[in-house]
PDB file of N, CA and C in Angstrom:
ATOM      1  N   UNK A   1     -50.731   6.369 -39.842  1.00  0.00           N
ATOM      2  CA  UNK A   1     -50.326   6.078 -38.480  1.00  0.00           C
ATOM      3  C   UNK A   1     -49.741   4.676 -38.380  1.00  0.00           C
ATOM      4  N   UNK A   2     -50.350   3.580 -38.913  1.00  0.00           N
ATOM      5  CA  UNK A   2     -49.752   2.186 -39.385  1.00  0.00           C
ATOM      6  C   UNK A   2     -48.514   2.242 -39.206  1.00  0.00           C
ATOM      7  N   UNK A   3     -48.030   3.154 -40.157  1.00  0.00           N
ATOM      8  CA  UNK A   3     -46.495   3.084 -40.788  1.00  0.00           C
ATOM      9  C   UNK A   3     -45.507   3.425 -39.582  1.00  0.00           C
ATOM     10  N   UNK A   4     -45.901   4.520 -38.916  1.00  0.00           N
ATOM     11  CA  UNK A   4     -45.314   5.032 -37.495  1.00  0.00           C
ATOM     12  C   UNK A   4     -45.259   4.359 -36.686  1.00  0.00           C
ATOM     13  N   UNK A   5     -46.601   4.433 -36.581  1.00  0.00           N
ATOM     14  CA  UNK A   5     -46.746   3.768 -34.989  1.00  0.00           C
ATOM     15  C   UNK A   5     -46.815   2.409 -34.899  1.00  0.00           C
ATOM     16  N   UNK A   6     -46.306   1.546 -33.853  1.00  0.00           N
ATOM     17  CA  UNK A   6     -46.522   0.442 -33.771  1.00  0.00           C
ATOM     18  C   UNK A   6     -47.921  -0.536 -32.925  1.00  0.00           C
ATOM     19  N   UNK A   7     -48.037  -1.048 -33.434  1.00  0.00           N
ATOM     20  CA  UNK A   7     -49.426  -1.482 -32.491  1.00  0.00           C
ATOM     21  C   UNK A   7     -49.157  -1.754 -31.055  1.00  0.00           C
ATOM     22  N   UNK A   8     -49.823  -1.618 -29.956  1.00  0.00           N
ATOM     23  CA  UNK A   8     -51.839  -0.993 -29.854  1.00  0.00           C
ATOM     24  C   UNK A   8     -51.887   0.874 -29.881  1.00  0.00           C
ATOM     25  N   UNK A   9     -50.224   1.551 -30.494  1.00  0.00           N
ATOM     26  CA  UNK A   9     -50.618   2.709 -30.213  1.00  0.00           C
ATOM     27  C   UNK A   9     -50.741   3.244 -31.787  1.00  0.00           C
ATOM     28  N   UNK A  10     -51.655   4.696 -31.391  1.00  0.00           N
ATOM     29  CA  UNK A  10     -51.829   5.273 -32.450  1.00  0.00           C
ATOM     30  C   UNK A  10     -52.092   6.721 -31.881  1.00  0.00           C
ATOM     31  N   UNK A  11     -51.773   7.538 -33.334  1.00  0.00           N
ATOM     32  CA  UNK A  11     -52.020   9.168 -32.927  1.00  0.00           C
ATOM     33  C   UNK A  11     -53.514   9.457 -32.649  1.00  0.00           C
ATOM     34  N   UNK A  12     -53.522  10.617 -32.124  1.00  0.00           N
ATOM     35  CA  UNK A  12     -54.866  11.439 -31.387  1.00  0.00           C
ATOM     36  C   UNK A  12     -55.600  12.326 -31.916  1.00  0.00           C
ATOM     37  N   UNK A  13     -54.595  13.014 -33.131  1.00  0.00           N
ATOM     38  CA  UNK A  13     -55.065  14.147 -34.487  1.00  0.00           C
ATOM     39  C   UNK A  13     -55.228  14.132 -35.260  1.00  0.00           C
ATOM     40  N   UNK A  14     -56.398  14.215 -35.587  1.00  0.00           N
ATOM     41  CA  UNK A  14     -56.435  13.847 -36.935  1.00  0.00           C
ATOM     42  C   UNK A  14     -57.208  15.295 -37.368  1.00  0.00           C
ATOM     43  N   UNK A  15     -56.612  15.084 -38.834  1.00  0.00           N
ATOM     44  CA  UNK A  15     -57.022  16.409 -39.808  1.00  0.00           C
ATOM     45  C   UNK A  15     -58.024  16.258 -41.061  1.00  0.00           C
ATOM     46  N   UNK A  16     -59.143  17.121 -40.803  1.00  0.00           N
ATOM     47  CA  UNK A  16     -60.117  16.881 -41.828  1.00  0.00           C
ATOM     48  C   UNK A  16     -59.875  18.350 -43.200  1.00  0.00           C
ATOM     49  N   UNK A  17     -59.600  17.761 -44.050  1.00  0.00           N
ATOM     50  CA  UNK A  17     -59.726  19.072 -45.397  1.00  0.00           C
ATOM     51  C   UNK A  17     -61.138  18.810 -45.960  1.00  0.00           C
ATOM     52  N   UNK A  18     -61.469  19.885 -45.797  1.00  0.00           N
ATOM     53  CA  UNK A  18     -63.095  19.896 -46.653  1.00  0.00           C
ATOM     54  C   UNK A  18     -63.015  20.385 -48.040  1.00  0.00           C
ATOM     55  N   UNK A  19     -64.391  19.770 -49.075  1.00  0.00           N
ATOM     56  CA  UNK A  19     -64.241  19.878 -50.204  1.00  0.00           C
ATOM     57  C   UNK A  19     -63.888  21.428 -50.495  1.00  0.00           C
ATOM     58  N   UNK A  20     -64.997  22.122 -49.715  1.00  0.00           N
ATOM     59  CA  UNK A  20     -65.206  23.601 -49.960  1.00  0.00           C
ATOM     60  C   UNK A  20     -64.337  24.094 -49.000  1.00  0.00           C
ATOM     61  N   UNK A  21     -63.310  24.555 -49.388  1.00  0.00           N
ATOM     62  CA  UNK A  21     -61.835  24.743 -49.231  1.00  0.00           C
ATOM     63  C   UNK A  21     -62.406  26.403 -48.426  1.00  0.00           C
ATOM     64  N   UNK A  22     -63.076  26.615 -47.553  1.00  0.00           N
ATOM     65  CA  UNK A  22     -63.152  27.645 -47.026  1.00  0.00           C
ATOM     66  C   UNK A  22     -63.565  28.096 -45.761  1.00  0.00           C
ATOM     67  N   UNK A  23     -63.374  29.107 -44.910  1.00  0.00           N
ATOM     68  CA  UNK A  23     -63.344  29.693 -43.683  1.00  0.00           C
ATOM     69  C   UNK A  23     -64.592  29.225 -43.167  1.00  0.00           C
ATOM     70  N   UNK A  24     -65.383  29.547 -44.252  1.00  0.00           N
ATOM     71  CA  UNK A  24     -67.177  29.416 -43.811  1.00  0.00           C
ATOM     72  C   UNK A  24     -67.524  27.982 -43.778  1.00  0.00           C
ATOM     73  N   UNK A  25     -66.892  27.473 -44.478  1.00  0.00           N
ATOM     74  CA  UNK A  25     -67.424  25.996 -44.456  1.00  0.00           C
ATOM     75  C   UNK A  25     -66.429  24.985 -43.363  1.00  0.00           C
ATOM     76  N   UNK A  26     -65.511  25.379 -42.758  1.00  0.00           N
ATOM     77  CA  UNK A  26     -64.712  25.082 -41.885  1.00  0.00           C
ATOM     78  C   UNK A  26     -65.792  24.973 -40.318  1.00  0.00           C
ATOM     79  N   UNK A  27     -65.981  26.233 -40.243  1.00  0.00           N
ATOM     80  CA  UNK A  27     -66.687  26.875 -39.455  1.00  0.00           C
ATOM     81  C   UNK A  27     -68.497  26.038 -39.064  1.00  0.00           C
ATOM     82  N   UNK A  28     -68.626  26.334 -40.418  1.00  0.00           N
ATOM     83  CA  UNK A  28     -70.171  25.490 -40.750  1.00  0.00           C
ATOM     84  C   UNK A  28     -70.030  23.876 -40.102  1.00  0.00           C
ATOM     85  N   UNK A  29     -68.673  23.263 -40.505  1.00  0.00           N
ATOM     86  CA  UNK A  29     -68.400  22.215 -39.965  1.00  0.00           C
ATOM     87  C   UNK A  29     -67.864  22.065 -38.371  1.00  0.00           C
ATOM     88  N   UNK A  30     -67.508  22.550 -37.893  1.00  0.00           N
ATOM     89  CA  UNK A  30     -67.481  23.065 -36.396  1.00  0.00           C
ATOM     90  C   UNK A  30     -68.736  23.345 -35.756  1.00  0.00           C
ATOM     91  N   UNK A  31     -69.566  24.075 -36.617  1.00  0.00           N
ATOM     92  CA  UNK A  31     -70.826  24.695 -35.681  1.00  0.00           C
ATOM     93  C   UNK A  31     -71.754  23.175 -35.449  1.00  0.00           C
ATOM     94  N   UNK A  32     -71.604  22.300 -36.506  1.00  0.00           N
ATOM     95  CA  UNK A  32     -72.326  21.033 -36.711  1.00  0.00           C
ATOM     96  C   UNK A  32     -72.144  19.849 -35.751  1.00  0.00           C
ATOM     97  N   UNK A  33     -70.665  20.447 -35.377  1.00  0.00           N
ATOM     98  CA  UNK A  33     -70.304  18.986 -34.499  1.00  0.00           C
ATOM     99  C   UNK A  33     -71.567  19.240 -32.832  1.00  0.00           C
ATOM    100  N   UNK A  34     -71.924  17.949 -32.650  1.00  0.00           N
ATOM    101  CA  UNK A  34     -72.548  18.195 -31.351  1.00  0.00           C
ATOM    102  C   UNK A  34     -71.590  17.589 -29.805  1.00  0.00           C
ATOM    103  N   UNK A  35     -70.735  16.565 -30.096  1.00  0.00           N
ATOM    104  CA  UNK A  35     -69.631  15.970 -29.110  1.00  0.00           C
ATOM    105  C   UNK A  35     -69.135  16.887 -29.110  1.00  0.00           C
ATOM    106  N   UNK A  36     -68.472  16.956 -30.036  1.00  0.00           N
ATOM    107  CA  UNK A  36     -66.769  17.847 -29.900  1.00  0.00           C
ATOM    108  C   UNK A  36     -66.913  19.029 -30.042  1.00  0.00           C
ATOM    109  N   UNK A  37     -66.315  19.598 -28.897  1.00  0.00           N
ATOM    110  CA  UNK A  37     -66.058  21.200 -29.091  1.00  0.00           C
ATOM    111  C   UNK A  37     -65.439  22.199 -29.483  1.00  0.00           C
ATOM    112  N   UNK A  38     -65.799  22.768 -29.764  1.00  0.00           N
ATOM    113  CA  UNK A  38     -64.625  23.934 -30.598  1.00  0.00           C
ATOM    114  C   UNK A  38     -64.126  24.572 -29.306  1.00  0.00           C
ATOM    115  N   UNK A  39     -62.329  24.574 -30.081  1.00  0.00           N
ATOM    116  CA  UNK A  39     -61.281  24.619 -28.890  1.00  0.00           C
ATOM    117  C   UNK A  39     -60.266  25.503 -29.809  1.00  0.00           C
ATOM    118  N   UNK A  40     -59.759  26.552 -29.116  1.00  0.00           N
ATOM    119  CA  UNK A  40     -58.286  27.259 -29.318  1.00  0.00           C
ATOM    120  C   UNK A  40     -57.292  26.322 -29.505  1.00  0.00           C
ATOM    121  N   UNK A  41     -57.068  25.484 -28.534  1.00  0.00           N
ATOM    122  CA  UNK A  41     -55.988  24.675 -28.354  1.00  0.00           C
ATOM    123  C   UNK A  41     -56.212  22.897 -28.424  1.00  0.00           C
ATOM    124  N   UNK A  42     -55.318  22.020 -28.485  1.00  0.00           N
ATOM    125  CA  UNK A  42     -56.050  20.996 -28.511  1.00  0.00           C
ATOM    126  C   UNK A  42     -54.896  19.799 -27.739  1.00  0.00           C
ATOM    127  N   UNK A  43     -55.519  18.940 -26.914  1.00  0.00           N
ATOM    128  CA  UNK A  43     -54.726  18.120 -25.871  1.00  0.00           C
ATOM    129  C   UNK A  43     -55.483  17.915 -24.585  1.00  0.00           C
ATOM    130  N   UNK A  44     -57.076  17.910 -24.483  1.00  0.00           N
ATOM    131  CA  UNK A  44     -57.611  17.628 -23.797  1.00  0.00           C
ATOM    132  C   UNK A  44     -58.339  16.200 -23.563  1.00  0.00           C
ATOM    133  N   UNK A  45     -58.592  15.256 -22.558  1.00  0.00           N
ATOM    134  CA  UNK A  45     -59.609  14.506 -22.409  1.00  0.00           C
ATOM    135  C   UNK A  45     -61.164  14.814 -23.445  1.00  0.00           C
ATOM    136  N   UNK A  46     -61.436  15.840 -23.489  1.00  0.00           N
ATOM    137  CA  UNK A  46     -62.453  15.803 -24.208  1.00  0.00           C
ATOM    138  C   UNK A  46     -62.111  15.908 -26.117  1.00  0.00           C
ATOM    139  N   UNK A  47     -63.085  15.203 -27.317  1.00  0.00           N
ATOM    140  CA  UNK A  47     -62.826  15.338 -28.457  1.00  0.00           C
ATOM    141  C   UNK A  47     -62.641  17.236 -28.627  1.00  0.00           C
ATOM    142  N   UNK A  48     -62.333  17.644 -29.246  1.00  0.00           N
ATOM    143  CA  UNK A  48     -62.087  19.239 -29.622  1.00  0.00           C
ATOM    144  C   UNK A  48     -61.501  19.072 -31.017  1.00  0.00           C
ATOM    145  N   UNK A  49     -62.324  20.764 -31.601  1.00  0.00           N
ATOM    146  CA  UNK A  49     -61.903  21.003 -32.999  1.00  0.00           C
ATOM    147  C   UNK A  49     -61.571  22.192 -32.858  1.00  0.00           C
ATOM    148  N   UNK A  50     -60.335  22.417 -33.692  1.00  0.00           N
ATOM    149  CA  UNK A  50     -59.720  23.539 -33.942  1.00  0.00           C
ATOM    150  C   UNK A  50     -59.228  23.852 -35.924  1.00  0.00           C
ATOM    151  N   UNK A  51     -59.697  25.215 -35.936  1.00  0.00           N
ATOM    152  CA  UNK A  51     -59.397  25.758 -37.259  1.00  0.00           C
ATOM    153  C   UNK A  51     -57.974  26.039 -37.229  1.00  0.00           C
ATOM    154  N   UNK A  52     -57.322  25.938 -37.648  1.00  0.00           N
ATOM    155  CA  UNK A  52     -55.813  26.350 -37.194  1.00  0.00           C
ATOM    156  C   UNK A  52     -55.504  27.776 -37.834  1.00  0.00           C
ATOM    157  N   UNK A  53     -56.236  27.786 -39.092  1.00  0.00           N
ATOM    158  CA  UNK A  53     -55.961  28.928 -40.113  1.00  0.00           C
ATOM    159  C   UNK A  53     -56.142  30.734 -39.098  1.00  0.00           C
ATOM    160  N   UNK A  54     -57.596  30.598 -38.131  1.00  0.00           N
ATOM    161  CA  UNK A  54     -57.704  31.313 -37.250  1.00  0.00           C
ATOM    162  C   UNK A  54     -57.201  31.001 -35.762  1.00  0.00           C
ATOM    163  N   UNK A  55     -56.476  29.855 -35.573  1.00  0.00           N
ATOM    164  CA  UNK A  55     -56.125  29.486 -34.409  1.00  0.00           C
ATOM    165  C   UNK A  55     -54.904  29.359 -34.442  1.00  0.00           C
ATOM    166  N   UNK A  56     -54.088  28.478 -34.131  1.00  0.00           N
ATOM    167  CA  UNK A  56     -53.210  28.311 -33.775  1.00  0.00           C
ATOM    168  C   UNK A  56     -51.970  28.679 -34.799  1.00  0.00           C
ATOM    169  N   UNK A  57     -52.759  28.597 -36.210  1.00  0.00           N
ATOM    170  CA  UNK A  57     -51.366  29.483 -36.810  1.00  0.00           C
ATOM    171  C   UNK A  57     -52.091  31.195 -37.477  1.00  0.00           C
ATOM    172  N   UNK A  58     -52.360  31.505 -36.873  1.00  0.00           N
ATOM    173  CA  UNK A  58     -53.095  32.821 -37.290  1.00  0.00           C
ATOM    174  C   UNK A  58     -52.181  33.832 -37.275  1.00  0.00           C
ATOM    175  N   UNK A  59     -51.009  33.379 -36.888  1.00  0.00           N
ATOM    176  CA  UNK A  59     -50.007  35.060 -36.756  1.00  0.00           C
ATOM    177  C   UNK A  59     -49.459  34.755 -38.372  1.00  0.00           C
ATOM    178  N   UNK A  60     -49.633  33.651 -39.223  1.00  0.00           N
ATOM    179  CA  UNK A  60     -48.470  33.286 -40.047  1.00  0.00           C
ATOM    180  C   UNK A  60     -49.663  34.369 -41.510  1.00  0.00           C
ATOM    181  N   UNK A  61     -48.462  34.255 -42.735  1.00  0.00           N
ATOM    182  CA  UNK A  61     -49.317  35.343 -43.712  1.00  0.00           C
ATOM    183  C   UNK A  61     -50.032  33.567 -44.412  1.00  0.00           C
ATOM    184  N   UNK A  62     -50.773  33.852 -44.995  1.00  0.00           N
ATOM    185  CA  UNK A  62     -51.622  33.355 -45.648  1.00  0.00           C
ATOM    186  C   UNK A  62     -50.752  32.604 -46.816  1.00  0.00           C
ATOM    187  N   UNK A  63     -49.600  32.794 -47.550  1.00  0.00           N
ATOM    188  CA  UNK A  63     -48.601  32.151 -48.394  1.00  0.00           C
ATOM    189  C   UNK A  63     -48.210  30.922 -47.490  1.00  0.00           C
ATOM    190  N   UNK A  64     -47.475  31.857 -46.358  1.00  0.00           N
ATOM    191  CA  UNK A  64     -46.904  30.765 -45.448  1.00  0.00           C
ATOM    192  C   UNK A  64     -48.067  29.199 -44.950  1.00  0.00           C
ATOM    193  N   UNK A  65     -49.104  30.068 -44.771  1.00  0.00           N
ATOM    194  CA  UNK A  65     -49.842  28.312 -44.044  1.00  0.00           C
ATOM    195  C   UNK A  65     -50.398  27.550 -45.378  1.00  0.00           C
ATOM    196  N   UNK A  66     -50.296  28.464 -47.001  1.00  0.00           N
ATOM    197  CA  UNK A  66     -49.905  27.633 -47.859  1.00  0.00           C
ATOM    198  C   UNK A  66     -49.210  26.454 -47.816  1.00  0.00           C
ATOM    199  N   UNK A  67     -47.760  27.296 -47.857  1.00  0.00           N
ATOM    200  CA  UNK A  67     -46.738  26.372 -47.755  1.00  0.00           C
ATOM    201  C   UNK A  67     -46.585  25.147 -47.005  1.00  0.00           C
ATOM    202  N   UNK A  68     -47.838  25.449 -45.691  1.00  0.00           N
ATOM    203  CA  UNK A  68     -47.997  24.211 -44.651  1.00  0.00           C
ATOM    204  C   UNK A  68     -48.555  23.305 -44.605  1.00  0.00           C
ATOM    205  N   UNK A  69     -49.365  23.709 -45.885  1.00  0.00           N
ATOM    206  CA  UNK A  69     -50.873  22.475 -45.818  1.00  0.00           C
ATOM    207  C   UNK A  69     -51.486  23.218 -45.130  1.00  0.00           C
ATOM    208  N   UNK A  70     -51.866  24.824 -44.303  1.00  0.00           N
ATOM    209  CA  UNK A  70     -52.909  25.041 -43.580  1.00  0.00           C
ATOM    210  C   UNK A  70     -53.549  25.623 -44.440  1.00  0.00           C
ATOM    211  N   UNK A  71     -54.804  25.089 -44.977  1.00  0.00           N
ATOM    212  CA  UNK A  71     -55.900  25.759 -45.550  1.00  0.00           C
ATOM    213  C   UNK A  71     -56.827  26.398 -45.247  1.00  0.00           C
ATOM    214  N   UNK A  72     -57.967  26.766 -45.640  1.00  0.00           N
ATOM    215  CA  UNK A  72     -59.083  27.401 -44.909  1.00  0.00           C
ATOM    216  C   UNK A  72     -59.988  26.769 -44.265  1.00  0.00           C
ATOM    217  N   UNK A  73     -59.947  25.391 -45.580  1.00  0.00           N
ATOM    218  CA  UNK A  73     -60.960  24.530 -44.966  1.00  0.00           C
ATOM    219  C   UNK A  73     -60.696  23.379 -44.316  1.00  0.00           C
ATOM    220  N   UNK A  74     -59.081  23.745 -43.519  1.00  0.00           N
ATOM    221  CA  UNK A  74     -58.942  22.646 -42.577  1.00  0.00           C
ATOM    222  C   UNK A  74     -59.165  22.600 -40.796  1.00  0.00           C
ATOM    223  N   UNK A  75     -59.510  21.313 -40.927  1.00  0.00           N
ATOM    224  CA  UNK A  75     -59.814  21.272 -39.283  1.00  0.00           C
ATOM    225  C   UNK A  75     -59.394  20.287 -38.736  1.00  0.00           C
ATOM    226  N   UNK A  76     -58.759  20.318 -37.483  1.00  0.00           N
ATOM    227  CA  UNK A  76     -57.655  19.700 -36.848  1.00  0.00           C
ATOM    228  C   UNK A  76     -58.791  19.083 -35.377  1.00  0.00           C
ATOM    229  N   UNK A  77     -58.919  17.328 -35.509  1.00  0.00           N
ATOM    230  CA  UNK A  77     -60.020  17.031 -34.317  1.00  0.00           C
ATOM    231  C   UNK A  77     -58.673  16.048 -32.989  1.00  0.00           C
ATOM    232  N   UNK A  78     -58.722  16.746 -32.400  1.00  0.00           N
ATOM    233  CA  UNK A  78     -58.057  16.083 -31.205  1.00  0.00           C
ATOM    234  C   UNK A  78     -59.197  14.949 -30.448  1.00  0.00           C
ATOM    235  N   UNK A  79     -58.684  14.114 -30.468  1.00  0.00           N
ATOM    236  CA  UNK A  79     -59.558  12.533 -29.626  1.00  0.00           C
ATOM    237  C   UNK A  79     -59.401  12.698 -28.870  1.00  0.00           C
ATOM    238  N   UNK A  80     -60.121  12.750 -28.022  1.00  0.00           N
ATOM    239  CA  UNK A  80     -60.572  12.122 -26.699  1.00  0.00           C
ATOM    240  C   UNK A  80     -60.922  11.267 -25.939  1.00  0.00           C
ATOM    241  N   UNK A  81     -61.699  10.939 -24.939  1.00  0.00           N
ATOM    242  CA  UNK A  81     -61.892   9.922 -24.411  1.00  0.00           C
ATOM    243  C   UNK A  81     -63.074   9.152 -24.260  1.00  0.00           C
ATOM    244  N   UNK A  82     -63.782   9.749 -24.975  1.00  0.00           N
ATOM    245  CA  UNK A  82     -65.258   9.584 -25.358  1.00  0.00           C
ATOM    246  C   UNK A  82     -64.964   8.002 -26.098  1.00  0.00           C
ATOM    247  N   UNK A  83     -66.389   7.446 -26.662  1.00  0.00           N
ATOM    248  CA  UNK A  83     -66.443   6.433 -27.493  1.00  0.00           C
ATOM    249  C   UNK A  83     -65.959   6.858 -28.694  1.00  0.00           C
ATOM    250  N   UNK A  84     -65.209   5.912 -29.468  1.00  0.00           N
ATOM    251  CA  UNK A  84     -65.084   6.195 -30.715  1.00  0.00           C
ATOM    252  C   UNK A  84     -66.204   6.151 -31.679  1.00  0.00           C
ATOM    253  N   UNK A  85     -66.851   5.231 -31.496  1.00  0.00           N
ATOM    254  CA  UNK A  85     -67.456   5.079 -31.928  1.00  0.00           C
ATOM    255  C   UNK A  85     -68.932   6.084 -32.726  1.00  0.00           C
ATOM    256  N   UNK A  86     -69.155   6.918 -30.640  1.00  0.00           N
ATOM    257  CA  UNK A  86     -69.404   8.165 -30.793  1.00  0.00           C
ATOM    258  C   UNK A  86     -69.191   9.733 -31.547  1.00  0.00           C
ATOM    259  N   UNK A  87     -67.692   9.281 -31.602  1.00  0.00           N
ATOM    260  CA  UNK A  87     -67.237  10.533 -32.220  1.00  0.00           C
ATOM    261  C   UNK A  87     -66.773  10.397 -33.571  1.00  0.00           C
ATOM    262  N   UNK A  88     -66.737   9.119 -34.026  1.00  0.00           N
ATOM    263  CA  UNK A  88     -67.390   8.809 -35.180  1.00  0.00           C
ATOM    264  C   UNK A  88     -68.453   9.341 -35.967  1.00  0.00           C
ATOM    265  N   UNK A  89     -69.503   9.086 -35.295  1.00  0.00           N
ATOM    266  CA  UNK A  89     -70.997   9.275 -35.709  1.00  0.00           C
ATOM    267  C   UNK A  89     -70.769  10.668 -36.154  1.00  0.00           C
ATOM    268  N   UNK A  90     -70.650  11.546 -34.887  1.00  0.00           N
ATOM    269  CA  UNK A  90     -70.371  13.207 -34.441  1.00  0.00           C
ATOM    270  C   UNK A  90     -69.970  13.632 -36.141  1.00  0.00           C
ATOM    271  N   UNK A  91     -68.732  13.189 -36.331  1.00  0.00           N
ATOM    272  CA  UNK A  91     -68.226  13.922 -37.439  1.00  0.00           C
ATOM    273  C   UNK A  91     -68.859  13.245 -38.863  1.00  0.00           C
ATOM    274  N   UNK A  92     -69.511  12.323 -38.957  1.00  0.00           N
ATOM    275  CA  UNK A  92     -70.227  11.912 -40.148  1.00  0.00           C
ATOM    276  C   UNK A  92     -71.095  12.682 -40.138  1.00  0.00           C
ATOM    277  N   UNK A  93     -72.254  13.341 -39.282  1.00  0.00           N
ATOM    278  CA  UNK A  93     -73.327  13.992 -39.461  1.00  0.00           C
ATOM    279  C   UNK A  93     -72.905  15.267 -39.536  1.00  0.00           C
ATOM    280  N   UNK A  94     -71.706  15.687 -38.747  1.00  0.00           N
ATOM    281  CA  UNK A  94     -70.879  17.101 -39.107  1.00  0.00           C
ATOM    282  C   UNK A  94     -70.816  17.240 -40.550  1.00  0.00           C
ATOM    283  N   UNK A  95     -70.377  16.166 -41.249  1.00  0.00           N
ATOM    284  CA  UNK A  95     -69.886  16.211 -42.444  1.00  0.00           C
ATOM    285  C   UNK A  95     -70.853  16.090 -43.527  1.00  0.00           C
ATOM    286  N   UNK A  96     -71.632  15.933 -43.360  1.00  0.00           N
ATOM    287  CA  UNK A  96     -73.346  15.592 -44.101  1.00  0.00           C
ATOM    288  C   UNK A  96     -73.927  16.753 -44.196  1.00  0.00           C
ATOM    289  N   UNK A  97     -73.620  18.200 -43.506  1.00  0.00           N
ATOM    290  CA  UNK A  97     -74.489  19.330 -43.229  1.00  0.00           C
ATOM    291  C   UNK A  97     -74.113  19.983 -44.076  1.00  0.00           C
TER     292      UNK A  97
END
């Protein structure tokens, strides 16, 4: 974001790839978060996580979200307006489970 953006702004999405490159463990990591909610879509005031693989690109074949970087075990966290600090924490202990 550095490179883009210029200071005091910065992007809102950020994308987590998990080791265990899979649906279940995507999921497992979603079910963990306690802030942020699991969301279809993402562009709200509140933090939200979205799988994209079942969400938002789910019509595409499975080669294709290859080709995209969409994996199984990725998850896409839209910021919010919460503390960062908070939603910080949120996804460290998400990520610990």
């Amino acid at each position: 974001a550095k490179r883009v953006l210029r200071e005091p702004h910065a992007g809102a999405l950020v994308s987590v790839a998990l080791k265990e490159n899979s649906r279940a463990a995507a999921f497992r990591f979603m079910d963990a978060l306690q802030l942020c909610v699991r969301s279809t879509s993402l562009g709200d005031v509140f933090t939200s996580a979205l799988h994209p693989a079942t969400a938002s690109h789910r019509d595409l074949s499975p080669a294709r979200r290859k080709e995209l970087g969409i994996s199984d075990g990725l998850v896409r966290i839209s910021v919010g307006i919460e503390s960062i600090n908070d939603i910080i924490a949120d996804i460290q202990q998400a990520l610990e489970k």
